[in-house]
PDB file of N, CA and C in Angstrom:
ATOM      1  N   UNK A   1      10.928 -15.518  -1.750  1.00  0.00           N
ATOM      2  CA  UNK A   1      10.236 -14.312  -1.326  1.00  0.00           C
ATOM      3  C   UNK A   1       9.817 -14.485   0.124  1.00  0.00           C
ATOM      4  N   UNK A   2       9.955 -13.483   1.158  1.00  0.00           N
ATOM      5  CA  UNK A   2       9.123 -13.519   1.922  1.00  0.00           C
ATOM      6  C   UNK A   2       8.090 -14.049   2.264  1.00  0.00           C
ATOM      7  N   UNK A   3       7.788 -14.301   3.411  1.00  0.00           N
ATOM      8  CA  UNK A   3       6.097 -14.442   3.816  1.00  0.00           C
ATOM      9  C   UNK A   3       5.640 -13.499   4.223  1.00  0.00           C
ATOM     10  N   UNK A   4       4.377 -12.923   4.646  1.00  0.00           N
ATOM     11  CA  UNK A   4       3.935 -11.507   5.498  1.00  0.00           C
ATOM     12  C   UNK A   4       3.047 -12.001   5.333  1.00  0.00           C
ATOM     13  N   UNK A   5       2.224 -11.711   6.913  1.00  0.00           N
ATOM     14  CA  UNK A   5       0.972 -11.652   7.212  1.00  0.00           C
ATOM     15  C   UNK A   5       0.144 -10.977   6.687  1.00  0.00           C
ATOM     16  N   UNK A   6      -0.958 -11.522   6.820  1.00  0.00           N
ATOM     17  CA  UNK A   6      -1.907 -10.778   6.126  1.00  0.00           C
ATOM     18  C   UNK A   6      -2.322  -8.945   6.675  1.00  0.00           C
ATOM     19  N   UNK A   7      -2.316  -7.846   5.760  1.00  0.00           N
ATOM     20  CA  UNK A   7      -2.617  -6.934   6.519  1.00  0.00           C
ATOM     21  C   UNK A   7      -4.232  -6.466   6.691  1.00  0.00           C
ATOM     22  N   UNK A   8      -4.108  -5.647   7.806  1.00  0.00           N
ATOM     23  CA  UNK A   8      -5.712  -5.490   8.512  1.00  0.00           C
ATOM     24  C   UNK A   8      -5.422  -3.919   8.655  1.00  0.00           C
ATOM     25  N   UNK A   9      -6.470  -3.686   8.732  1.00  0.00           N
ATOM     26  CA  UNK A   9      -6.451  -2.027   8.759  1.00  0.00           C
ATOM     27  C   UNK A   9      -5.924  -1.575  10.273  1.00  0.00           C
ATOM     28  N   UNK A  10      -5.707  -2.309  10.995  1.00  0.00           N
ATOM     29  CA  UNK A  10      -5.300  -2.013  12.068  1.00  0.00           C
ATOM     30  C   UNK A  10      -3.606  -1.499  12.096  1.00  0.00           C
ATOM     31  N   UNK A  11      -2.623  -1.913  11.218  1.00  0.00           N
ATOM     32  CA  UNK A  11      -1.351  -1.957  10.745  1.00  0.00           C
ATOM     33  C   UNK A  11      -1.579  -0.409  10.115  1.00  0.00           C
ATOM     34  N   UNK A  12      -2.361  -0.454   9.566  1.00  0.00           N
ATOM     35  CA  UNK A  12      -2.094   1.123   8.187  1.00  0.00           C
ATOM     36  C   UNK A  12      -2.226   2.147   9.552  1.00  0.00           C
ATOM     37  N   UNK A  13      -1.647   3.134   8.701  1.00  0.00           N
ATOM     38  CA  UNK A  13      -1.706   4.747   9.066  1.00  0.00           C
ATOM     39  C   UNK A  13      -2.249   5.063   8.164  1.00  0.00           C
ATOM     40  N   UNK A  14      -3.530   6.140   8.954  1.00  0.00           N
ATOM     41  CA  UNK A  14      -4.187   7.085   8.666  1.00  0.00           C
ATOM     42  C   UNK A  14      -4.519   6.692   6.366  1.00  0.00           C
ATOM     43  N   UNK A  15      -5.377   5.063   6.744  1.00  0.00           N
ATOM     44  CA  UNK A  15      -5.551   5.290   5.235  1.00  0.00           C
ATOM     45  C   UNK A  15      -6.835   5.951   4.338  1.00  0.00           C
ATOM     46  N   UNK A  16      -6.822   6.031   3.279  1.00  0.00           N
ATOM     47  CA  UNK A  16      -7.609   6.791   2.175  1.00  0.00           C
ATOM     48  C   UNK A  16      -7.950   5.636   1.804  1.00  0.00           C
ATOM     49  N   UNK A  17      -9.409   5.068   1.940  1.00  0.00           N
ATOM     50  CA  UNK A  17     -10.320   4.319   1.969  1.00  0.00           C
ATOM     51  C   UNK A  17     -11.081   4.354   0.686  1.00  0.00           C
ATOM     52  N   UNK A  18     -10.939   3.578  -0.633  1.00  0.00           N
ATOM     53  CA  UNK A  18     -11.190   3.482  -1.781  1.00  0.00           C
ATOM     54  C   UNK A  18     -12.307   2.156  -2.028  1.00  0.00           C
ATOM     55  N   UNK A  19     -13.496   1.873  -2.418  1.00  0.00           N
ATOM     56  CA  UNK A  19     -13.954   0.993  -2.551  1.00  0.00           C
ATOM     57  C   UNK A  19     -14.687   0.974  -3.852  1.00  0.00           C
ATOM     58  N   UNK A  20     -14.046   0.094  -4.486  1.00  0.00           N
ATOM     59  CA  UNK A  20     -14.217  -0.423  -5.707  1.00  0.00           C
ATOM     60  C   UNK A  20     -15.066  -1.748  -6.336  1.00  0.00           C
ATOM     61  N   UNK A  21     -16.406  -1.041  -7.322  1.00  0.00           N
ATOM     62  CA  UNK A  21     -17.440  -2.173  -7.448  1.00  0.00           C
ATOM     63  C   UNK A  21     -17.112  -2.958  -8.568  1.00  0.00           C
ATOM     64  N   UNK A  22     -17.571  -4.290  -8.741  1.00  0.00           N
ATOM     65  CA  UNK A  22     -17.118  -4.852 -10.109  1.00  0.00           C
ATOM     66  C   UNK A  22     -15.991  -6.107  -9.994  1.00  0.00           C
ATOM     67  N   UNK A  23     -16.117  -7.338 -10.571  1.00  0.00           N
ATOM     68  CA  UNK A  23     -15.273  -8.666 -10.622  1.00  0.00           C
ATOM     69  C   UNK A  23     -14.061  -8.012 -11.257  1.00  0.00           C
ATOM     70  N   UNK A  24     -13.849  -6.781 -12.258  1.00  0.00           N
ATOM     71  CA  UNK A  24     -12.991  -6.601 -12.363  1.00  0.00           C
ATOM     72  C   UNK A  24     -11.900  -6.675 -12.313  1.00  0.00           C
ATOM     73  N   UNK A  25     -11.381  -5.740 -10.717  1.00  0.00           N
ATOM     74  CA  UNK A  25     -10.041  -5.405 -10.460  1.00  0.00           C
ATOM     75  C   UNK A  25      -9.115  -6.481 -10.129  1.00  0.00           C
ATOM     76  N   UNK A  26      -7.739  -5.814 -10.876  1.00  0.00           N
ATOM     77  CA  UNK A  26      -6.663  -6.700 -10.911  1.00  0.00           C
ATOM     78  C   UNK A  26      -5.375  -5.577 -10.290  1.00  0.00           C
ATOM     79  N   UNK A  27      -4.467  -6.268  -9.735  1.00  0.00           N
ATOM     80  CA  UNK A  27      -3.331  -5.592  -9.304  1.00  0.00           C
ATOM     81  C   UNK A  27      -3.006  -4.162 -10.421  1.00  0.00           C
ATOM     82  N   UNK A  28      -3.138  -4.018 -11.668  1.00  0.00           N
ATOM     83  CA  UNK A  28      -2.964  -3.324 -12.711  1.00  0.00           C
ATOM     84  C   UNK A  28      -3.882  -2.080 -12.928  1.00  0.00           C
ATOM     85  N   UNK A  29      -5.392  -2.068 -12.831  1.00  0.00           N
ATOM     86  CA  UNK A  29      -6.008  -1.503 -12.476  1.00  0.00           C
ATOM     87  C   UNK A  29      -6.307  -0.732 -10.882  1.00  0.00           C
ATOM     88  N   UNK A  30      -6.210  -1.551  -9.540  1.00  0.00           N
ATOM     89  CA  UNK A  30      -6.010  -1.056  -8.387  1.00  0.00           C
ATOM     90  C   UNK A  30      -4.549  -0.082  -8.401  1.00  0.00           C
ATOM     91  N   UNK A  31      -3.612  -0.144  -9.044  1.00  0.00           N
ATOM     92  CA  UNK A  31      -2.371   0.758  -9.160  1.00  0.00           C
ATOM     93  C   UNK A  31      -2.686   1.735  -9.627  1.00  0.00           C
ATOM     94  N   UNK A  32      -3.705   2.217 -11.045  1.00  0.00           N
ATOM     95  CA  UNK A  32      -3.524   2.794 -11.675  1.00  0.00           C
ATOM     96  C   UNK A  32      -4.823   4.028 -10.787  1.00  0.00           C
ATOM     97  N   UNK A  33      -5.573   3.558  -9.931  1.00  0.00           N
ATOM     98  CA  UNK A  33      -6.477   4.202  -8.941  1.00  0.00           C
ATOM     99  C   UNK A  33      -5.748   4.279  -7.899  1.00  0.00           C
ATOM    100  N   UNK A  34      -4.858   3.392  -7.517  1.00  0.00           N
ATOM    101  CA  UNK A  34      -4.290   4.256  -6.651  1.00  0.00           C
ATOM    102  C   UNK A  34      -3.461   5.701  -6.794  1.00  0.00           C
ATOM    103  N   UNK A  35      -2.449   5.204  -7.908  1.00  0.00           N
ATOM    104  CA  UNK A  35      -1.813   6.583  -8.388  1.00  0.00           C
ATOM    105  C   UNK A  35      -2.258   7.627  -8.863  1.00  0.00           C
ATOM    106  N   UNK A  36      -3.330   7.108  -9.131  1.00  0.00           N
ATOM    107  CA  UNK A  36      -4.257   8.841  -9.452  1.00  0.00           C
ATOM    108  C   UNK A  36      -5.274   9.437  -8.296  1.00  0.00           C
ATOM    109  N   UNK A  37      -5.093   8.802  -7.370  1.00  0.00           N
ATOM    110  CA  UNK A  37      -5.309   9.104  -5.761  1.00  0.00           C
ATOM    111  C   UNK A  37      -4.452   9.995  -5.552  1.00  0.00           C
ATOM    112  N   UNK A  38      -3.145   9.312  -5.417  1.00  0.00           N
ATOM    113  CA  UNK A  38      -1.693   9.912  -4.563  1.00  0.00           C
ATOM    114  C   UNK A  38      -1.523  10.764  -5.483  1.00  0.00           C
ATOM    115  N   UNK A  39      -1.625  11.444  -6.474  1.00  0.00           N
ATOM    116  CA  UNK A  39      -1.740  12.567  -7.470  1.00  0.00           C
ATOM    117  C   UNK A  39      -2.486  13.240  -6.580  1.00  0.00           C
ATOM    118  N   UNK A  40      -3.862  13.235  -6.417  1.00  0.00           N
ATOM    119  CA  UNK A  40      -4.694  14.193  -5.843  1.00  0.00           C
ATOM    120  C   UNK A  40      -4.548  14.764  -4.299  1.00  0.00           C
ATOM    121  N   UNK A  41      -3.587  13.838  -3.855  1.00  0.00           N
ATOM    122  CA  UNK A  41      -3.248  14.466  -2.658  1.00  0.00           C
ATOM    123  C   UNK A  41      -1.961  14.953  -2.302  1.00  0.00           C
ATOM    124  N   UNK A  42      -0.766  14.707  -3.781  1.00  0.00           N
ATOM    125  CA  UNK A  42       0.360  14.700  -3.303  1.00  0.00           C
ATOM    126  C   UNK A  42       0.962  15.396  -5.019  1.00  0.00           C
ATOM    127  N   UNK A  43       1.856  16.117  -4.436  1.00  0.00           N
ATOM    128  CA  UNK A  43       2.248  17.034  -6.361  1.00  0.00           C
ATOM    129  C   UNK A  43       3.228  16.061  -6.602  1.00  0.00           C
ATOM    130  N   UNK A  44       3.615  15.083  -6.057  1.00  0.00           N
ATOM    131  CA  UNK A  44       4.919  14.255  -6.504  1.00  0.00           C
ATOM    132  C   UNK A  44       4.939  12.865  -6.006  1.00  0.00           C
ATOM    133  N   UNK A  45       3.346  12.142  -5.506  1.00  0.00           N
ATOM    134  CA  UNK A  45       4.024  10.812  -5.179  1.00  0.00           C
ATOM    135  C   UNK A  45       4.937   9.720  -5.536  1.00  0.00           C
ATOM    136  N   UNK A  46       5.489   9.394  -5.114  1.00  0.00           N
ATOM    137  CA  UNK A  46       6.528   7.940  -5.284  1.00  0.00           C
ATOM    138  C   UNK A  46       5.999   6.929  -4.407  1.00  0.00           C
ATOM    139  N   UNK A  47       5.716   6.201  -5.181  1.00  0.00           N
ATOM    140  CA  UNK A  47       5.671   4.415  -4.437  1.00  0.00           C
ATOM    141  C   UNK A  47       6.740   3.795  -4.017  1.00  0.00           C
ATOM    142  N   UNK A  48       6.452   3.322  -2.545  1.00  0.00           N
ATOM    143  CA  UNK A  48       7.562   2.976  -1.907  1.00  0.00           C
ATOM    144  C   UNK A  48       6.518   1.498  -1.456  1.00  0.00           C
ATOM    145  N   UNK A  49       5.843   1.015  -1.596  1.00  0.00           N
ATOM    146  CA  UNK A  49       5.465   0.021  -1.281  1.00  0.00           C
ATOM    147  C   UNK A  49       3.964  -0.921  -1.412  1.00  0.00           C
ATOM    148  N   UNK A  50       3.808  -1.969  -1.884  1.00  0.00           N
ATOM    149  CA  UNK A  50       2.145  -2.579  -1.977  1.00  0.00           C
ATOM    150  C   UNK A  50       2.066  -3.585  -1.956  1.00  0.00           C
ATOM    151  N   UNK A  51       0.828  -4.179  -1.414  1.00  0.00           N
ATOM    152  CA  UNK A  51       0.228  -5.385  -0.950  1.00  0.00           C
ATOM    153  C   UNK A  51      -0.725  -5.890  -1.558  1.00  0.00           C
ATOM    154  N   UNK A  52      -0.694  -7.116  -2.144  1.00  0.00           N
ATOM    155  CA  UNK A  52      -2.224  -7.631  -3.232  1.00  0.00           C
ATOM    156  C   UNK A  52      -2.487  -8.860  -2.035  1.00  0.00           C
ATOM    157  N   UNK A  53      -3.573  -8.930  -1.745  1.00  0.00           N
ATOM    158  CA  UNK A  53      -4.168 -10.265  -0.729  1.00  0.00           C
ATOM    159  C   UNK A  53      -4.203 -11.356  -1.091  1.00  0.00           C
ATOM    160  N   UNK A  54      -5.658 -10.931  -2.449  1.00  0.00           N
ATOM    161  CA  UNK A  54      -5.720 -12.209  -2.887  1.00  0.00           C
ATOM    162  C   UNK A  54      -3.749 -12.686  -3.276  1.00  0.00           C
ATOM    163  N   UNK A  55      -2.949 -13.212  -4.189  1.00  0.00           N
ATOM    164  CA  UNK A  55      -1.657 -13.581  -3.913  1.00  0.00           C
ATOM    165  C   UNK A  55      -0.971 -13.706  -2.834  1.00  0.00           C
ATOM    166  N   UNK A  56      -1.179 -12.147  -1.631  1.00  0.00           N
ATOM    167  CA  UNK A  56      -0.330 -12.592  -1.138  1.00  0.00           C
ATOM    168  C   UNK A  56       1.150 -11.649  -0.966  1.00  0.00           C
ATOM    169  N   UNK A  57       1.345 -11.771  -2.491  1.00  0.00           N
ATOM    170  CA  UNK A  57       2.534 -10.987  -2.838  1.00  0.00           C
ATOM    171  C   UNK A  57       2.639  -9.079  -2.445  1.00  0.00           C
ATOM    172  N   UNK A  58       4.074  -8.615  -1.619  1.00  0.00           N
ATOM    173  CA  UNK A  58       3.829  -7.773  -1.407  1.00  0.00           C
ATOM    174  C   UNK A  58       5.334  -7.095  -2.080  1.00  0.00           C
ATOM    175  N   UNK A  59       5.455  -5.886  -2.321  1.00  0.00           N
ATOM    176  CA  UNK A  59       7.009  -5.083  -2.428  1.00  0.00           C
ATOM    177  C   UNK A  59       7.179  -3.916  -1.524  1.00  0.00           C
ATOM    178  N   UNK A  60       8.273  -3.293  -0.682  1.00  0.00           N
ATOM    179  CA  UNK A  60       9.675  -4.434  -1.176  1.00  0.00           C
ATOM    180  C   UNK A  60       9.451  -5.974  -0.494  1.00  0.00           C
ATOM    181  N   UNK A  61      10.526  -6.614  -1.006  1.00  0.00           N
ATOM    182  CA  UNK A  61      10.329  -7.825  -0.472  1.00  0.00           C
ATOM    183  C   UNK A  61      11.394  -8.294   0.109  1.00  0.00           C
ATOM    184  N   UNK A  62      11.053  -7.455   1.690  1.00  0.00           N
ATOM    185  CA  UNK A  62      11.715  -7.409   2.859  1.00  0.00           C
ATOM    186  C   UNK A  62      11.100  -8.090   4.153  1.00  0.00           C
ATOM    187  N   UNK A  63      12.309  -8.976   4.796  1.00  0.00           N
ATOM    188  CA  UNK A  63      12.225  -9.561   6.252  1.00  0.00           C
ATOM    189  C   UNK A  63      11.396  -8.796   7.051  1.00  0.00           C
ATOM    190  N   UNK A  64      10.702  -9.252   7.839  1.00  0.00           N
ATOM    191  CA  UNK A  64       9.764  -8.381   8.654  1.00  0.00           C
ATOM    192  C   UNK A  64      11.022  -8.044   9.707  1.00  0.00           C
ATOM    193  N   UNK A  65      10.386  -7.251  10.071  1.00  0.00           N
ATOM    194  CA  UNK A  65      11.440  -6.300  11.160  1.00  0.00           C
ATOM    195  C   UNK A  65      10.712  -5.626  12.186  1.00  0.00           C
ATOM    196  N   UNK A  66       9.575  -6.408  12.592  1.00  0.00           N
ATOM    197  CA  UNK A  66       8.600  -5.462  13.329  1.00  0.00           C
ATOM    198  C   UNK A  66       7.524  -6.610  13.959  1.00  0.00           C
ATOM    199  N   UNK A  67       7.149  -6.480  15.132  1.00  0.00           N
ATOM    200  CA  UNK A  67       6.095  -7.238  15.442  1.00  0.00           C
ATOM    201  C   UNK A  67       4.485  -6.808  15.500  1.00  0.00           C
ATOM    202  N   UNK A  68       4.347  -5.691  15.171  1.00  0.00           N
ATOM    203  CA  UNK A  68       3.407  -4.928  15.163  1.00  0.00           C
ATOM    204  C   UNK A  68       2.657  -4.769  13.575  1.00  0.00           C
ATOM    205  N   UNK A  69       3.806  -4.606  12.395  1.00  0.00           N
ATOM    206  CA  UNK A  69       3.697  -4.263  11.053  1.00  0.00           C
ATOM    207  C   UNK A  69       4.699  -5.020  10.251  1.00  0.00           C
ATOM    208  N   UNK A  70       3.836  -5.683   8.921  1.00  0.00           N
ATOM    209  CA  UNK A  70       4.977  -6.464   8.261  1.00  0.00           C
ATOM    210  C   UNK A  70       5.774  -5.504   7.569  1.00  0.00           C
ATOM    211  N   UNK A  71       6.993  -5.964   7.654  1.00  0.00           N
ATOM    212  CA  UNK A  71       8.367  -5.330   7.018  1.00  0.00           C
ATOM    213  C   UNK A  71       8.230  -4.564   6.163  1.00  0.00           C
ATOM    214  N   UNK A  72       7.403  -4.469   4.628  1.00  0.00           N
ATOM    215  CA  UNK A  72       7.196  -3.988   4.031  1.00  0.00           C
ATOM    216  C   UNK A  72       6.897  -2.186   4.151  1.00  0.00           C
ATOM    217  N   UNK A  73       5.780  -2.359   5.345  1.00  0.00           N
ATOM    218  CA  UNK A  73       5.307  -1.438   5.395  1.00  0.00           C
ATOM    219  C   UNK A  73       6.022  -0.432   6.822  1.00  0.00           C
ATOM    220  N   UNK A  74       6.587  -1.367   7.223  1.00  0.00           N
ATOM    221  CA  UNK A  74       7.708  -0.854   8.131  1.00  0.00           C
ATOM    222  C   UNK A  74       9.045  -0.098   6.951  1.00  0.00           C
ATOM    223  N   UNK A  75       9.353  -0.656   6.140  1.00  0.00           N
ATOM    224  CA  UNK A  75      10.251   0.225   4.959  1.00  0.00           C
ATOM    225  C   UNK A  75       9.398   0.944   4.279  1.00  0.00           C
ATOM    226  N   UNK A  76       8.248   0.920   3.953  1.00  0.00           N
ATOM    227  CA  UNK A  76       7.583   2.038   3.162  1.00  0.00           C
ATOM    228  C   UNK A  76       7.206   3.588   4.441  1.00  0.00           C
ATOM    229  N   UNK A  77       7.631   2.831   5.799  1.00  0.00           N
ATOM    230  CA  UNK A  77       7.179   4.317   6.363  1.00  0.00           C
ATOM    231  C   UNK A  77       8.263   4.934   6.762  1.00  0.00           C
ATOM    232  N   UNK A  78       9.474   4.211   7.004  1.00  0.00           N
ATOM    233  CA  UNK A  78      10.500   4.360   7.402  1.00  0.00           C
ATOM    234  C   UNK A  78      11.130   5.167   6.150  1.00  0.00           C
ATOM    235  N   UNK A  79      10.737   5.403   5.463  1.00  0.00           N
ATOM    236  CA  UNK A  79      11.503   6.094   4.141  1.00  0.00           C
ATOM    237  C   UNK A  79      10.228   7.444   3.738  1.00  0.00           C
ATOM    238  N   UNK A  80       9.412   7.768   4.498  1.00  0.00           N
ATOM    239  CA  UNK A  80       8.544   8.496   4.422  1.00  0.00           C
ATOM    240  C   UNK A  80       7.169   8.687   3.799  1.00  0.00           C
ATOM    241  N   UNK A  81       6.932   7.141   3.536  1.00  0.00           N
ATOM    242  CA  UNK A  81       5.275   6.783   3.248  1.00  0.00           C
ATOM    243  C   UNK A  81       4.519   7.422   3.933  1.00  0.00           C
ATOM    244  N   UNK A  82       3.707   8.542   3.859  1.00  0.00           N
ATOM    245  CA  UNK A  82       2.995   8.973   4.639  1.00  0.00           C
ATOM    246  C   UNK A  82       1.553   8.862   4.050  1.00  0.00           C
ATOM    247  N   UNK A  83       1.188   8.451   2.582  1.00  0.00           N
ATOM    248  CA  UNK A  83       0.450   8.560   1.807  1.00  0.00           C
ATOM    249  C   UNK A  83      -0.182   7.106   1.819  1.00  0.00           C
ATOM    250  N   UNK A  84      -1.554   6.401   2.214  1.00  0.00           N
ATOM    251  CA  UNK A  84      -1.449   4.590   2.273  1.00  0.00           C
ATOM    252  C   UNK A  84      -3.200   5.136   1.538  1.00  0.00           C
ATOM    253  N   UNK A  85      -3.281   3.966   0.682  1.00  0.00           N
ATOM    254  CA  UNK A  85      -4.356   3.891  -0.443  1.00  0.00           C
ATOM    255  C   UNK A  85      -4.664   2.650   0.210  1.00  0.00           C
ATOM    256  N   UNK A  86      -5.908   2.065   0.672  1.00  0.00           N
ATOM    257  CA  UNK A  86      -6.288   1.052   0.985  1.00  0.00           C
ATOM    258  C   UNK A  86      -7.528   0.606   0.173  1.00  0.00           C
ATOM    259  N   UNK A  87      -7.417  -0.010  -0.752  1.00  0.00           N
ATOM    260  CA  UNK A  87      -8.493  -0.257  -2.132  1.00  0.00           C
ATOM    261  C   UNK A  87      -9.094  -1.733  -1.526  1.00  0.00           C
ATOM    262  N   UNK A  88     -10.665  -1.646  -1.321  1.00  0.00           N
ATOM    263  CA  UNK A  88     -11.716  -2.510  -0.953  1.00  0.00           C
ATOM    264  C   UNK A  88     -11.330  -3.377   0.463  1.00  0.00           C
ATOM    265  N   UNK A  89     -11.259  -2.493   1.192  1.00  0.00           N
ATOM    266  CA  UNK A  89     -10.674  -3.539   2.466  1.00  0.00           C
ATOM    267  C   UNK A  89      -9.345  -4.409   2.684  1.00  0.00           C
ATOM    268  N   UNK A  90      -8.399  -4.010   1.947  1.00  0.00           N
ATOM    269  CA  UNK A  90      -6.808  -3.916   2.443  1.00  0.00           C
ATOM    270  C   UNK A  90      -6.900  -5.263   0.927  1.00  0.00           C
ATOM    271  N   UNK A  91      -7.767  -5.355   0.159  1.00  0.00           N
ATOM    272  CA  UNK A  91      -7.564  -6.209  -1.252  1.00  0.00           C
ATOM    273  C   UNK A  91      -6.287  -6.087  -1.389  1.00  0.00           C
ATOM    274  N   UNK A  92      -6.005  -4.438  -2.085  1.00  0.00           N
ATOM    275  CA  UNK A  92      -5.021  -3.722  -2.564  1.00  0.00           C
ATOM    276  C   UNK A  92      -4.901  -2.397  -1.719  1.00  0.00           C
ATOM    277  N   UNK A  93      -3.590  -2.504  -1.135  1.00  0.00           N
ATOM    278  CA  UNK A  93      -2.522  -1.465  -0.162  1.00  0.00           C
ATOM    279  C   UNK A  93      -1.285  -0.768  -0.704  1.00  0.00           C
ATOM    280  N   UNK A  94      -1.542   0.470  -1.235  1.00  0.00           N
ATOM    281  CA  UNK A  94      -0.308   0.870  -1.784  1.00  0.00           C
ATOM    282  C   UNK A  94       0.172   2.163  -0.723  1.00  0.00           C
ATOM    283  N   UNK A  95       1.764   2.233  -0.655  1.00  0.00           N
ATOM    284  CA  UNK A  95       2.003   3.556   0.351  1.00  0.00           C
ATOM    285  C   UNK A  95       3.115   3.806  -0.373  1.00  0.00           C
ATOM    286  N   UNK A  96       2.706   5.593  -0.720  1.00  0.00           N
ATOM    287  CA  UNK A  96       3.466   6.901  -1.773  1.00  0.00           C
ATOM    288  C   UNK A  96       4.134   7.294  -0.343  1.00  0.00           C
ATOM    289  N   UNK A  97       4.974   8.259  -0.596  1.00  0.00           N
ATOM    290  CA  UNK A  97       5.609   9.719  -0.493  1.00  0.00           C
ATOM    291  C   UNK A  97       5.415  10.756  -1.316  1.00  0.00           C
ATOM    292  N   UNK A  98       5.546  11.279  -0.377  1.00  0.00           N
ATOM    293  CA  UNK A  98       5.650  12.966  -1.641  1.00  0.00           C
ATOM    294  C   UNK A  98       7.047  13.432  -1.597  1.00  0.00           C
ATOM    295  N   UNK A  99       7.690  12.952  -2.640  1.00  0.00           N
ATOM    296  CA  UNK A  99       9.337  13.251  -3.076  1.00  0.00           C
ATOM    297  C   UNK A  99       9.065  15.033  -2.859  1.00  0.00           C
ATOM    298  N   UNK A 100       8.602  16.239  -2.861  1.00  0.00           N
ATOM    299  CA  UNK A 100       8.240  17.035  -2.574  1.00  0.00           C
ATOM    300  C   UNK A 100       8.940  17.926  -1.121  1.00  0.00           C
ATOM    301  N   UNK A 101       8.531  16.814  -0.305  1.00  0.00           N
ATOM    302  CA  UNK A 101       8.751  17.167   1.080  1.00  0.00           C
ATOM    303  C   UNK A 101       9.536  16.968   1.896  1.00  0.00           C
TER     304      UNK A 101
END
């Protein structure tokens, strides 16, 4: 797999700022708030891409191609991510489209 830097809010576009209380959250739960986010703003999102910190692990799991933004999120915008969920300070980063548009 890849490596990718860690992301900072400085990388995202224009995100929807979610902060979530509780030892709780797990990659499974942060998805399932995110997608019912990108519902509320979008009649058709599709996930094209996300980032968990703590791990590490991000999809797709693509070569960076960018010196500015890791790869990932360089293919999630490049395919029309316009939609970025940033859950508790870039914890959890997911970026929709609206198949729609």
């Amino acid at each position: 797999m890849p490596t990718c830097r860690a992301v900072t809010k400085d990388v995202l576009t224009d995100p929807i700022t979610i902060q979530v209380d509780g030892n709780d959250l797990n990659f499974s739960k942060a998805k399932r708030i995110a997608d019912q986010k990108a519902h509320e703003v979008a009649s058709h999102p599709m996930l094209l891409g996300w980032y968990e910190k703590r791990s590490g692990r991000f999809s797709p799991n693509v070569e960076c191609c960018s010196e500015e933004k890791p790869g990932w999120i360089v293919y999630a915008e490049s395919r029309g991510g316009r939609i970025t969920i940033d859950i508790n300070d870039e914890e959890y980063v997911f970026i929709y489209t609206d198949v729609t548009e």
